[in-house]
Structures are given as C-alpha cells and as structure tokens.
PDB file of N, CA and C in Angstrom:
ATOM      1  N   UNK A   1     142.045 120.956 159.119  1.00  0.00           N
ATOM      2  CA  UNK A   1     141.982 119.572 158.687  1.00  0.00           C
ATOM      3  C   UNK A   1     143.401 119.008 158.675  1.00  0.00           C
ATOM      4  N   UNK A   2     143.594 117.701 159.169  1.00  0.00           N
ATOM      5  CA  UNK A   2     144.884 117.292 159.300  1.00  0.00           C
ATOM      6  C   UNK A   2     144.565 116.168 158.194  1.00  0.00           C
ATOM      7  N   UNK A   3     146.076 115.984 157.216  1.00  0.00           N
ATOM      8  CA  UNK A   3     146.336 114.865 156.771  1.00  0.00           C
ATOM      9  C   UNK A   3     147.382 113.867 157.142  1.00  0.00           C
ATOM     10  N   UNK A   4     146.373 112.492 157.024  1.00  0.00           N
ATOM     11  CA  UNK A   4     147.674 111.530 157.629  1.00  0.00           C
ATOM     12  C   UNK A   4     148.379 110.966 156.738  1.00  0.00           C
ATOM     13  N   UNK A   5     150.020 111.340 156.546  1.00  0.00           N
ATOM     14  CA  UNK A   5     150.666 110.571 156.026  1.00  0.00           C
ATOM     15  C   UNK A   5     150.896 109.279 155.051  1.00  0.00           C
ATOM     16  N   UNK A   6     151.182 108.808 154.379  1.00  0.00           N
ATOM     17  CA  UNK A   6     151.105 107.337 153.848  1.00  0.00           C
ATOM     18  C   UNK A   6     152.144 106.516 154.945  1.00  0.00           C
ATOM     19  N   UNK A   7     151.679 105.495 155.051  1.00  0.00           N
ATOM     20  CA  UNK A   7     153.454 104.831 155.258  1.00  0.00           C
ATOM     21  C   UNK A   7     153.757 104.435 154.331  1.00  0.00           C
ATOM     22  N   UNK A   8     154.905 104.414 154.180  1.00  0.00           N
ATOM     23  CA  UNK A   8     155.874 104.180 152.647  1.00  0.00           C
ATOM     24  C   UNK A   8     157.376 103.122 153.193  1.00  0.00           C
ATOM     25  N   UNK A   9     156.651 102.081 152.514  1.00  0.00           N
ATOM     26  CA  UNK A   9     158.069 101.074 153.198  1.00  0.00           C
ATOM     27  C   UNK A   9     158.590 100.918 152.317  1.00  0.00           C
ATOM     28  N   UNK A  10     160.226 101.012 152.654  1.00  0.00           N
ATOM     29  CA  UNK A  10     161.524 101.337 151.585  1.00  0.00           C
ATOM     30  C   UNK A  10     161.933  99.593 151.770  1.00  0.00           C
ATOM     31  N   UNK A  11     161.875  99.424 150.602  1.00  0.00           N
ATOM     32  CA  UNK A  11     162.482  97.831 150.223  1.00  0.00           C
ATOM     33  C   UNK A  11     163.829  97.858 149.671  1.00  0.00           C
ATOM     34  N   UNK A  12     164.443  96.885 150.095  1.00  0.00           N
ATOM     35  CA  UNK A  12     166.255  96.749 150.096  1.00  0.00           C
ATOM     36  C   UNK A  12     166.670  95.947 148.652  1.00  0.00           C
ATOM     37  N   UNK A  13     166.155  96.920 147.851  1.00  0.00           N
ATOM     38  CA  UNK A  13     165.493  96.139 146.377  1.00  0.00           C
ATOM     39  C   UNK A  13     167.169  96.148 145.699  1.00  0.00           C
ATOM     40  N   UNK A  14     167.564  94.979 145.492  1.00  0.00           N
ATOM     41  CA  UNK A  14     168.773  94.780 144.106  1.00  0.00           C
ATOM     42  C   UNK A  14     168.838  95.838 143.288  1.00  0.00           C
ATOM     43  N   UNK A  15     170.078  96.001 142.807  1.00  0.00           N
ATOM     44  CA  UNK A  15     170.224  96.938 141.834  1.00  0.00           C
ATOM     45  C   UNK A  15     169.912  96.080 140.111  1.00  0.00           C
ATOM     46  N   UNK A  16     169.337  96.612 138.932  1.00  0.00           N
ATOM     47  CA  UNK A  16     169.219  95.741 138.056  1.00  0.00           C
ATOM     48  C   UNK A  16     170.137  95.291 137.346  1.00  0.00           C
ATOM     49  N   UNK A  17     170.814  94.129 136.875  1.00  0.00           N
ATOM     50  CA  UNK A  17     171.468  93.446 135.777  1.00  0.00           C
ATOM     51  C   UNK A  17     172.534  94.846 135.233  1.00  0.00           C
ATOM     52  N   UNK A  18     171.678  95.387 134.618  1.00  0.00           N
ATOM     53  CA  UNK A  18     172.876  96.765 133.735  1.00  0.00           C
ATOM     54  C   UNK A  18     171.763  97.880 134.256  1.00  0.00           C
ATOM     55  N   UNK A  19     173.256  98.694 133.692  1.00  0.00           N
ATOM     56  CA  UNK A  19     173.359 100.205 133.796  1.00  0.00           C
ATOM     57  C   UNK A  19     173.231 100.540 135.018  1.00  0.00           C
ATOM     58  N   UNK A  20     173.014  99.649 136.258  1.00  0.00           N
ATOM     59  CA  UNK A  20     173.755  99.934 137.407  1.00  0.00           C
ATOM     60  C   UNK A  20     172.192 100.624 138.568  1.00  0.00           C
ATOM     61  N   UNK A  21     171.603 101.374 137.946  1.00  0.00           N
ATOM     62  CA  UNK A  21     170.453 101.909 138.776  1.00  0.00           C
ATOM     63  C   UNK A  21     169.127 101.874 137.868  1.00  0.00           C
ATOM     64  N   UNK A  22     167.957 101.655 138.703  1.00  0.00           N
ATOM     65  CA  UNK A  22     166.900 101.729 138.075  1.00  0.00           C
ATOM     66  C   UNK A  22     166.806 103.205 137.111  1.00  0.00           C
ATOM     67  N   UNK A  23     167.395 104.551 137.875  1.00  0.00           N
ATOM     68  CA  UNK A  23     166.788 105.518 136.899  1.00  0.00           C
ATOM     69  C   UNK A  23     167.768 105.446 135.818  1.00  0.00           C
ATOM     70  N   UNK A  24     168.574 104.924 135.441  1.00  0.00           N
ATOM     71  CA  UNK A  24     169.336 104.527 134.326  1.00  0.00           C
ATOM     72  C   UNK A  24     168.690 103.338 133.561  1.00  0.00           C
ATOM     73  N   UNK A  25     167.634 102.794 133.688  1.00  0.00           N
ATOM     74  CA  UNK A  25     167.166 102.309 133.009  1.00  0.00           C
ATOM     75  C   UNK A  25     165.844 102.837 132.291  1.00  0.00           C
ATOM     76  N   UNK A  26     165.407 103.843 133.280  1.00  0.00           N
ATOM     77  CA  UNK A  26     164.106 104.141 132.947  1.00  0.00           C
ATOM     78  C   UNK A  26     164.430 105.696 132.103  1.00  0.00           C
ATOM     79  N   UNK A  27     165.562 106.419 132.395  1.00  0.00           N
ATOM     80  CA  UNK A  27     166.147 107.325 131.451  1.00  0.00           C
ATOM     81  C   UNK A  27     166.615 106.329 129.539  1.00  0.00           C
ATOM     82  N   UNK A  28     166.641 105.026 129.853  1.00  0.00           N
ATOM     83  CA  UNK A  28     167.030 104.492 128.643  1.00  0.00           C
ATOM     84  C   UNK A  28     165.714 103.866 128.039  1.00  0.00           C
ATOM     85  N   UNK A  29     165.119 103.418 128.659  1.00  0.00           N
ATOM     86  CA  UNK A  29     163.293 103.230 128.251  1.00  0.00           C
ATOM     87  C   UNK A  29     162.763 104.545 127.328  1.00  0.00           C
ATOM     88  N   UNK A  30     162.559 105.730 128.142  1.00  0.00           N
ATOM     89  CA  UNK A  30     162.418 106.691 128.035  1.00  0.00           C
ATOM     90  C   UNK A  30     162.922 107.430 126.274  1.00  0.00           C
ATOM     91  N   UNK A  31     164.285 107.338 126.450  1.00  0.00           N
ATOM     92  CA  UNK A  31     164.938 107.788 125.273  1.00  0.00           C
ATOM     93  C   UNK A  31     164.960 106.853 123.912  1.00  0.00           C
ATOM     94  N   UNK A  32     164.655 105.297 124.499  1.00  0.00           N
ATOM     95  CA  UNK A  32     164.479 104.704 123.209  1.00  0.00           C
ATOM     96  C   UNK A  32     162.795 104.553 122.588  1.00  0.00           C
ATOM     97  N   UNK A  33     161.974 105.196 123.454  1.00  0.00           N
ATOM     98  CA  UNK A  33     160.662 105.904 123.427  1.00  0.00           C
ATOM     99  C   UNK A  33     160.018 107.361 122.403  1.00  0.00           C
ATOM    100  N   UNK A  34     161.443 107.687 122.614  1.00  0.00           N
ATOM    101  CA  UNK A  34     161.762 109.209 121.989  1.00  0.00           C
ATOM    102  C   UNK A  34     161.936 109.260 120.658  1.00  0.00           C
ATOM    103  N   UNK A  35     163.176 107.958 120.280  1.00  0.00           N
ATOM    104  CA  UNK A  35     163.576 107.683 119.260  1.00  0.00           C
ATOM    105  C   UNK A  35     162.866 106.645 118.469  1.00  0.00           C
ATOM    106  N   UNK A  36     161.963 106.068 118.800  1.00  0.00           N
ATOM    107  CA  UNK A  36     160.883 105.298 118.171  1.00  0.00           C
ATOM    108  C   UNK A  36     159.643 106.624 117.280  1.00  0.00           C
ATOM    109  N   UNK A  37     159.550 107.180 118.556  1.00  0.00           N
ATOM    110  CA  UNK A  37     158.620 108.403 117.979  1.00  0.00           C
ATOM    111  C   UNK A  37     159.350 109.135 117.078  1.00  0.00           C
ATOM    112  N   UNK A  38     160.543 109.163 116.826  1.00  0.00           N
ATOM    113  CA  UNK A  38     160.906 110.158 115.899  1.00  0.00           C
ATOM    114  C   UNK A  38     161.521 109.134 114.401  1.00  0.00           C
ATOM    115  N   UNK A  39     161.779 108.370 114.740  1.00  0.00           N
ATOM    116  CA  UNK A  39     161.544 107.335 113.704  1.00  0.00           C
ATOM    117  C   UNK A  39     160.429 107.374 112.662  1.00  0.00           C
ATOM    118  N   UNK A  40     159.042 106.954 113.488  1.00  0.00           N
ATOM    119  CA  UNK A  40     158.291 106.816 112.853  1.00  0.00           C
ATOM    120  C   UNK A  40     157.615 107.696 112.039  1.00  0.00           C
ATOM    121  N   UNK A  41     157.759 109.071 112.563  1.00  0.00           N
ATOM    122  CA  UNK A  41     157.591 110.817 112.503  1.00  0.00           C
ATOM    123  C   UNK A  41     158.046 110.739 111.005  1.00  0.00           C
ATOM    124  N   UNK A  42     158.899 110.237 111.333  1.00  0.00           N
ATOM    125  CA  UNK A  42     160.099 110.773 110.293  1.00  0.00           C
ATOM    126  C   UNK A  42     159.981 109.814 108.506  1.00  0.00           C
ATOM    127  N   UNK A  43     159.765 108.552 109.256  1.00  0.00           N
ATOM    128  CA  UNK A  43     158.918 107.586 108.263  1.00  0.00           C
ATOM    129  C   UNK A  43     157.766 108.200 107.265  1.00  0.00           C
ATOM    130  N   UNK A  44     156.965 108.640 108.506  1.00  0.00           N
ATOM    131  CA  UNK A  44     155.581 109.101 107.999  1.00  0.00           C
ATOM    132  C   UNK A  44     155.530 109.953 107.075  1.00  0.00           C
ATOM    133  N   UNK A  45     156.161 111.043 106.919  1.00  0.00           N
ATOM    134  CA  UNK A  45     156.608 112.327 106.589  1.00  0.00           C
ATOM    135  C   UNK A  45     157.335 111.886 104.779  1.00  0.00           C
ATOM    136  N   UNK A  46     158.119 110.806 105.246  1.00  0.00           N
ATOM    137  CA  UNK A  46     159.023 110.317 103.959  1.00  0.00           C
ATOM    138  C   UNK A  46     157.834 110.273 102.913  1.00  0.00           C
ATOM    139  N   UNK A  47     157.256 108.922 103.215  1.00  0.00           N
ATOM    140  CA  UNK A  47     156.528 108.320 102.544  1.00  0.00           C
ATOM    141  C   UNK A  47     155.047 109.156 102.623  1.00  0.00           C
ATOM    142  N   UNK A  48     154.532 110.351 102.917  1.00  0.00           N
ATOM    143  CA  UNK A  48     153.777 110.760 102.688  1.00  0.00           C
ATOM    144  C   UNK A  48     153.020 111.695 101.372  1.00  0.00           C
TER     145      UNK A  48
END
C-alpha cells in the first residue's frame, strides 16, 4: 500500500511583534499556563 504525501505549503509568514519567533511565544504561552496551574494548586491547597 502506498501513501500519498500531504502537500504542505510553507508561507513567508512575519516574524511576531516580540520575542522574535513564534516558538518563543508559544514556549511563553505554555509556561505562563504552567504557572497559572500552579498558582491555583497552590491557592487551593492554602485555603483548603
């Protein structure tokens, strides 16, 4: 059985506003994701 490929078209996409590259933004999404969850963890726990 053969599979066919996707085509995958590479777009000449801007770099964003800050931090210079998308995975620098999505590493900072990510980590302020982390720190929300451990926030609230941590909230919960207080006041429990």
């Amino acid at each position: 059985m053969r599979f066919i490929e996707p085509v995958v078209e590479v777009r000449n996409c801007e770099p964003p506003p800050i931090l210079g590259r998308w995975r620098n933004i999505n590493l900072l999404v990510l980590g302020w994701l982390a720190f929300l969850i451990v926030l609230f963890y941590a909230f919960t726990r207080y006041f429990s």
